[in-house]
Protein backbone atom coordinates (compact mmCIF):
# COMPACT_ATOMS: atom_id res chain seq x y z
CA UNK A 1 0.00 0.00 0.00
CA UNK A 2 2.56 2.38 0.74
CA UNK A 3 4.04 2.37 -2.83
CA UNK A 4 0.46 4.21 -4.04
CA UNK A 5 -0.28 7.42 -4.01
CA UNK A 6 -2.08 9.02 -0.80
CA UNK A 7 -5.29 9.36 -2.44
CA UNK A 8 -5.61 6.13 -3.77
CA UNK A 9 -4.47 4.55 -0.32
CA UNK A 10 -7.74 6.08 0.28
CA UNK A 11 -9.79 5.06 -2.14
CA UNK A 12 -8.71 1.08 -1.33
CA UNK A 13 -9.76 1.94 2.39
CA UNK A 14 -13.02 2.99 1.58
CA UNK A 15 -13.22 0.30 -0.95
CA UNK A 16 -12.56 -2.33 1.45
CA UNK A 17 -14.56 -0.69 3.99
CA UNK A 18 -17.97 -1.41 1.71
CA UNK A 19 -16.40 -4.36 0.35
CA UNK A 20 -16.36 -6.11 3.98
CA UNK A 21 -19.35 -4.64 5.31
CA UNK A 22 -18.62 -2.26 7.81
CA UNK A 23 -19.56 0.98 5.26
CA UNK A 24 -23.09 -0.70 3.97
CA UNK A 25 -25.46 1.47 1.31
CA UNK A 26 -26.39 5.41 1.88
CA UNK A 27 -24.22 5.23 5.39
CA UNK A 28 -22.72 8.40 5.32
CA UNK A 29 -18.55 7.87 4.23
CA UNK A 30 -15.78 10.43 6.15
CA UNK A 31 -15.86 13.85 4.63
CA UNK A 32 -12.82 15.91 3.22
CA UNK A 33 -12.47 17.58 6.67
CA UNK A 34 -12.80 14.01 8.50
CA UNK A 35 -9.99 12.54 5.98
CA UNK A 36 -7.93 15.44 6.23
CA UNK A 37 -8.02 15.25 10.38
CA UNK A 38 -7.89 10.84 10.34
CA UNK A 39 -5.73 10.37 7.62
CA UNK A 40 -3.29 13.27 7.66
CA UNK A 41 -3.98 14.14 4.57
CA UNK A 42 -4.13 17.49 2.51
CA UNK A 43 -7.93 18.38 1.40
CA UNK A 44 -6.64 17.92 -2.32
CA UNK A 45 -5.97 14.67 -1.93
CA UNK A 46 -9.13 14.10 0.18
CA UNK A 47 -11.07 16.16 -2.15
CA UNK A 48 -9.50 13.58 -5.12
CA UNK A 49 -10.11 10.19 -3.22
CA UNK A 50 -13.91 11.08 -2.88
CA UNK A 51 -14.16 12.79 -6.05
CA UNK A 52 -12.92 9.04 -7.87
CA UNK A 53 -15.27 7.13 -5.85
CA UNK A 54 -18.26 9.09 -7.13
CA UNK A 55 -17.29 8.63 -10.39
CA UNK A 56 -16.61 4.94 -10.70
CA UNK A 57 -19.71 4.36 -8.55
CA UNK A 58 -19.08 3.32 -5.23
CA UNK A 59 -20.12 6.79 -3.44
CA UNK A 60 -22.96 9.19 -4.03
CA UNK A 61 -21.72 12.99 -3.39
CA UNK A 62 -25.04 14.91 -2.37
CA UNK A 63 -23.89 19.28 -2.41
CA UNK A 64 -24.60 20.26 1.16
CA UNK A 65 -25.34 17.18 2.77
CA UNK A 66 -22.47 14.90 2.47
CA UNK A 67 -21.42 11.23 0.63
CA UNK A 68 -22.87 8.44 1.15
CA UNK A 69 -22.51 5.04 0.00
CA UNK A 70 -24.48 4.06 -3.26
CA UNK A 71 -26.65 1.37 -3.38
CA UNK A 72 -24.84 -1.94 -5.24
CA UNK A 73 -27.38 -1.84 -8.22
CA UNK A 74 -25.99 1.92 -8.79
CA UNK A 75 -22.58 1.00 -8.57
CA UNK A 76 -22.22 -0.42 -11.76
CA UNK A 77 -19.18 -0.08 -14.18
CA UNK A 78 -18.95 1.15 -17.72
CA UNK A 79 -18.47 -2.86 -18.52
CA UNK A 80 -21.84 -4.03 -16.99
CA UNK A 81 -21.79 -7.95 -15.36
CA UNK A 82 -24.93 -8.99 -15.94
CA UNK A 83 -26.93 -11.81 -13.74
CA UNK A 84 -28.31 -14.21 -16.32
CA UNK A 85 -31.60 -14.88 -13.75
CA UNK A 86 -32.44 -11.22 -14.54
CA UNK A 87 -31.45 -11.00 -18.32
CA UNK A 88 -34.27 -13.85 -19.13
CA UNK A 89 -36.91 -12.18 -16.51
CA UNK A 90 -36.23 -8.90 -18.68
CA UNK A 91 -37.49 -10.65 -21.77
CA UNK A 92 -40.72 -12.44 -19.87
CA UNK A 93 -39.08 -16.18 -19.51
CA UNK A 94 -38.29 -18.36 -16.93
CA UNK A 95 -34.86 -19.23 -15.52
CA UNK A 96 -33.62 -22.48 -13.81
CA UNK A 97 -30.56 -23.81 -13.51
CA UNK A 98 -28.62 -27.35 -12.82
CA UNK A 99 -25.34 -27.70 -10.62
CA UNK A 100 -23.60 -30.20 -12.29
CA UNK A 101 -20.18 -29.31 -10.17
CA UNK A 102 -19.86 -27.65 -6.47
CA UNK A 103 -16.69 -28.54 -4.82
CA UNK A 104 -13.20 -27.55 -3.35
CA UNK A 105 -9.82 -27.65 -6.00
CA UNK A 106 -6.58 -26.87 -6.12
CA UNK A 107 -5.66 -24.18 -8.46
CA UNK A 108 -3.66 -25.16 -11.50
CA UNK A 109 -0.56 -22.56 -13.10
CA UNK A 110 -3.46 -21.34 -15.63
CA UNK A 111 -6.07 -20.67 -13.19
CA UNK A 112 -3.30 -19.34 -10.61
CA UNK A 113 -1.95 -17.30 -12.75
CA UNK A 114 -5.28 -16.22 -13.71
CA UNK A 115 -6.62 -15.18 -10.03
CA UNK A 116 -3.21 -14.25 -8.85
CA UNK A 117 -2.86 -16.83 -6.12
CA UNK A 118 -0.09 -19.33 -5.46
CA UNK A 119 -0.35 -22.75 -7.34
CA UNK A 120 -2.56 -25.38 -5.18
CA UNK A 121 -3.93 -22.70 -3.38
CA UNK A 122 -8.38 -23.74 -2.68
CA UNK A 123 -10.15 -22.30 -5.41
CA UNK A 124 -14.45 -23.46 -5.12
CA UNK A 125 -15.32 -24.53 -8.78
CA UNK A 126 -18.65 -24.42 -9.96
CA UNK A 127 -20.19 -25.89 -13.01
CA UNK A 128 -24.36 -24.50 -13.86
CA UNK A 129 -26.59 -25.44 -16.76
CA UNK A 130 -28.82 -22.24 -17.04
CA UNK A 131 -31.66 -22.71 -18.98
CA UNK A 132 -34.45 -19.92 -20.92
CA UNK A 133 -37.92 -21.96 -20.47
CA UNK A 134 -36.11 -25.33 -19.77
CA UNK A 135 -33.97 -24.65 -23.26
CA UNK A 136 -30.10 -24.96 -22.20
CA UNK A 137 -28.83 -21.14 -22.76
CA UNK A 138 -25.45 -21.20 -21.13
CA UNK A 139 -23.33 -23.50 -19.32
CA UNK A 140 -21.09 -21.57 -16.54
CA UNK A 141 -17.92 -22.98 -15.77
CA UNK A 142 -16.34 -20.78 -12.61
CA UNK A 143 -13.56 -20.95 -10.11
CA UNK A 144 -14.17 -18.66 -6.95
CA UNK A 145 -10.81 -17.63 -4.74
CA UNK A 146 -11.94 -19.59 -1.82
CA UNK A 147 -10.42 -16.78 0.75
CA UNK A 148 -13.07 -14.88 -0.73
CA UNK A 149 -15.88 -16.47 -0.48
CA UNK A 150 -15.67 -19.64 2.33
CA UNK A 151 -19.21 -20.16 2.12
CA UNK A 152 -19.46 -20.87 -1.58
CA UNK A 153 -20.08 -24.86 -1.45
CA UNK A 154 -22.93 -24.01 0.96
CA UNK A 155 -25.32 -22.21 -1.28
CA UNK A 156 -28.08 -23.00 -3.49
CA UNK A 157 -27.22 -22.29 -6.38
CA UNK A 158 -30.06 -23.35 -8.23
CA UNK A 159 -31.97 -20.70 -6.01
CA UNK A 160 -29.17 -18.13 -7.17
CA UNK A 161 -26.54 -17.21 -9.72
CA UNK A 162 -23.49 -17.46 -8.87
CA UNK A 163 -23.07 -13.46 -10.03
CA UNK A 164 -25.91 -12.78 -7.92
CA UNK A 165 -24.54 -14.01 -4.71
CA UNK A 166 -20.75 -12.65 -5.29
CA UNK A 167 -22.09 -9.48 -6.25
CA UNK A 168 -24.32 -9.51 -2.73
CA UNK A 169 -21.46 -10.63 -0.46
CA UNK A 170 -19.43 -7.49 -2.27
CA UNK A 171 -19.02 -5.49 -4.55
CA UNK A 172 -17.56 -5.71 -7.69
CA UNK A 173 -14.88 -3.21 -9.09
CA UNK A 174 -13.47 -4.31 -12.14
CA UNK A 175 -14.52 -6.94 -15.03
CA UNK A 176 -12.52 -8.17 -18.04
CA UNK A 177 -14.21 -9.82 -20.66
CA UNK A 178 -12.95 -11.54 -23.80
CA UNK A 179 -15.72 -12.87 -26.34
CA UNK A 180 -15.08 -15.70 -28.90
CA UNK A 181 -16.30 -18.28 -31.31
CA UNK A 182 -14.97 -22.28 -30.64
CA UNK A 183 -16.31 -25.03 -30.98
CA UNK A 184 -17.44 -27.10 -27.95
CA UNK A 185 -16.32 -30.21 -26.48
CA UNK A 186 -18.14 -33.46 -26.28
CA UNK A 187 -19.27 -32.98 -22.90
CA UNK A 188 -20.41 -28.79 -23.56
CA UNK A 189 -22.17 -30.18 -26.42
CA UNK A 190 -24.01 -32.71 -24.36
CA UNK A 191 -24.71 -29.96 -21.68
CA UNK A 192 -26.23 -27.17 -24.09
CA UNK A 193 -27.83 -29.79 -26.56
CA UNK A 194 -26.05 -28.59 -29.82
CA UNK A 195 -25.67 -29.99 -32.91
CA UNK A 196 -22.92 -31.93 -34.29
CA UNK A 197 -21.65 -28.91 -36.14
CA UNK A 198 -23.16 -26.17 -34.09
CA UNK A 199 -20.04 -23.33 -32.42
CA UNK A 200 -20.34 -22.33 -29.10
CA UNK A 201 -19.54 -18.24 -28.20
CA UNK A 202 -18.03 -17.99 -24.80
CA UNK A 203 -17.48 -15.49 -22.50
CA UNK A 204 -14.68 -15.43 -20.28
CA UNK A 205 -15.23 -12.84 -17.90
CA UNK A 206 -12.75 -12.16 -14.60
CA UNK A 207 -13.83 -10.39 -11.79
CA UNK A 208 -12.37 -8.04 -9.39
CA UNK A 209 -13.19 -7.08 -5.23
CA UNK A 210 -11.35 -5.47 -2.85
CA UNK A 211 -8.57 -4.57 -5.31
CA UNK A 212 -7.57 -8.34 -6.62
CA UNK A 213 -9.24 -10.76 -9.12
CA UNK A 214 -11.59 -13.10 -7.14
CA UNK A 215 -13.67 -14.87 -9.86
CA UNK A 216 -12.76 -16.67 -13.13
CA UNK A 217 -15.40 -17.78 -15.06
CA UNK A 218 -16.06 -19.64 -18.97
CA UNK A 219 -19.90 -19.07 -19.97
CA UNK A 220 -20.83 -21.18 -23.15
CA UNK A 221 -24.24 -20.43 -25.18
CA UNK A 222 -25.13 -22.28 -28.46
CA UNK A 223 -24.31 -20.21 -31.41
CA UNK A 224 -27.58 -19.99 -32.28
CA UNK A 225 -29.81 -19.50 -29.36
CA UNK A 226 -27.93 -16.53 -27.79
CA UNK A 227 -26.28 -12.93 -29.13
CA UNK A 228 -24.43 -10.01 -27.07
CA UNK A 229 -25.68 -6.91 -27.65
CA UNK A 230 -24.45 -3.24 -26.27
CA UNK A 231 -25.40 0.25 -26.13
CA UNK A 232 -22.96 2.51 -25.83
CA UNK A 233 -22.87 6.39 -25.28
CA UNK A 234 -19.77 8.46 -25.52
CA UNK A 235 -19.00 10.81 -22.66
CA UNK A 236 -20.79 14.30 -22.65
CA UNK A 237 -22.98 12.83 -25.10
CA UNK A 238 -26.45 13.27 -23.48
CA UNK A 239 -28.36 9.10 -23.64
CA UNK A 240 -31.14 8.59 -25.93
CA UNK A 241 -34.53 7.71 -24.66
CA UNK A 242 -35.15 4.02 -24.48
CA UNK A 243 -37.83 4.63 -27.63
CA UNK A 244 -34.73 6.27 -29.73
CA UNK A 245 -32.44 3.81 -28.73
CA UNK A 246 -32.24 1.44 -31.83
């Protein structure tokens, strides 16, 4: 910590502050004056800290009153992580979902590497069938930093995501997605019900809390059951209204 600059020493105590708990949504987060008197701090660096937090989402700056924490559906990043649950109750279906794999691994050099934890360290993998009216949409295929999350192998997840619950036990600060076309294995073919012929796009999306990756996950959909779409607006250019937007 000490090799970052003051204010974002700052910004990674707050972060972890919400991250763990102890700063939950619209509590009221330490003013300038209160960082400048704790922290030893100058009120530029203060004013900087708070200022980034409001704009990547974590903090809600109200003129005259103070900042607060924003709620977690607020808090979300230009690169939006999605729950798949809510994507297919947006378009009027039904979601349910299969656990196929819940259990307790040792990470190997790709996924260490990947979530930037020693080799053998406990990762929790998980392995979901999600299905759109009881068609197979996406098979997840995730490794969870088991520091992170000890109570992983305990949950439902047929009952929940497993986005839904990591983004509820904290929140998320970074994603990284990469999107491409392969085709699938034997046993993702069996899972999704494809054709002999039929490419898979996948997803693989890593996840970031608390200022280190924490989440590693492969999502395959059939080729020809599933799309990503986007809207994107420039900055300072003022959003269309959801009837303009094409």
């Amino acid at each position: 910590m000490s090799a970052l600059p003051r204010y974002q020493q700052l910004k990674q105590q707050i972060i972890g502050q919400i991250s763990r708990g102890e700063l939950k949504p619209r509590d009221r987060v330490p003013s300038e004056n209160d960082l400048v008197g704790s922290a030893g701090v100058s009120r530029m660096t203060a004013n900087r800290a708070l200022r980034e937090l409001n704009d990547e989402g974590y903090v809600e700056r109200v003129a005259g009153v103070g900042t607060f924490v924003a709620d977690l559906q607020s808090a979300s990043h230009v690169l939006e992580v999605r729950n798949i649950a809510d994507e297919i109750a947006l378009r009027g279906h039904r979601h349910s979902a299969t656990v196929i794999t819940q259990q307790n691994e040792r990470a190997a050099d790709e996924m260490a590497k990947s979530l930037r934890i020693d080799r053998g360290a406990p990762v929790f993998h998980l392995l979901l069938v999600h299905r759109e009216n009881d068609v197979p949409i996406q098979l997840e295929d995730r490794f969870v930093v088991a520091s992170f999350a000890p109570d992983c192998l305990k949950q439902d997840f047929c009952r929940q995501t497993p986005s839904a619950w990591l983004s509820a036990i904290a929140p998320l600060q970074e994603a990284e997605h990469k999107v491409r076309a392969a085709m699938p294995s034997k046993e993702t073919q069996k899972h999704l019900q494809l054709g002999d012929h039929e490419p898979c796009l996948v997803v693989i999306r890593r996840t970031w809390s608390d200022g280190r990756p924490v989440s590693f996950a492969r999502l395959y959909h059939p080729g020809s059951r599933f799309e990503l779409t986007g809207h994107y607006t420039p900055p300072g250019i003022r959003k269309s209204t959801p009837d303009q937007a094409p």
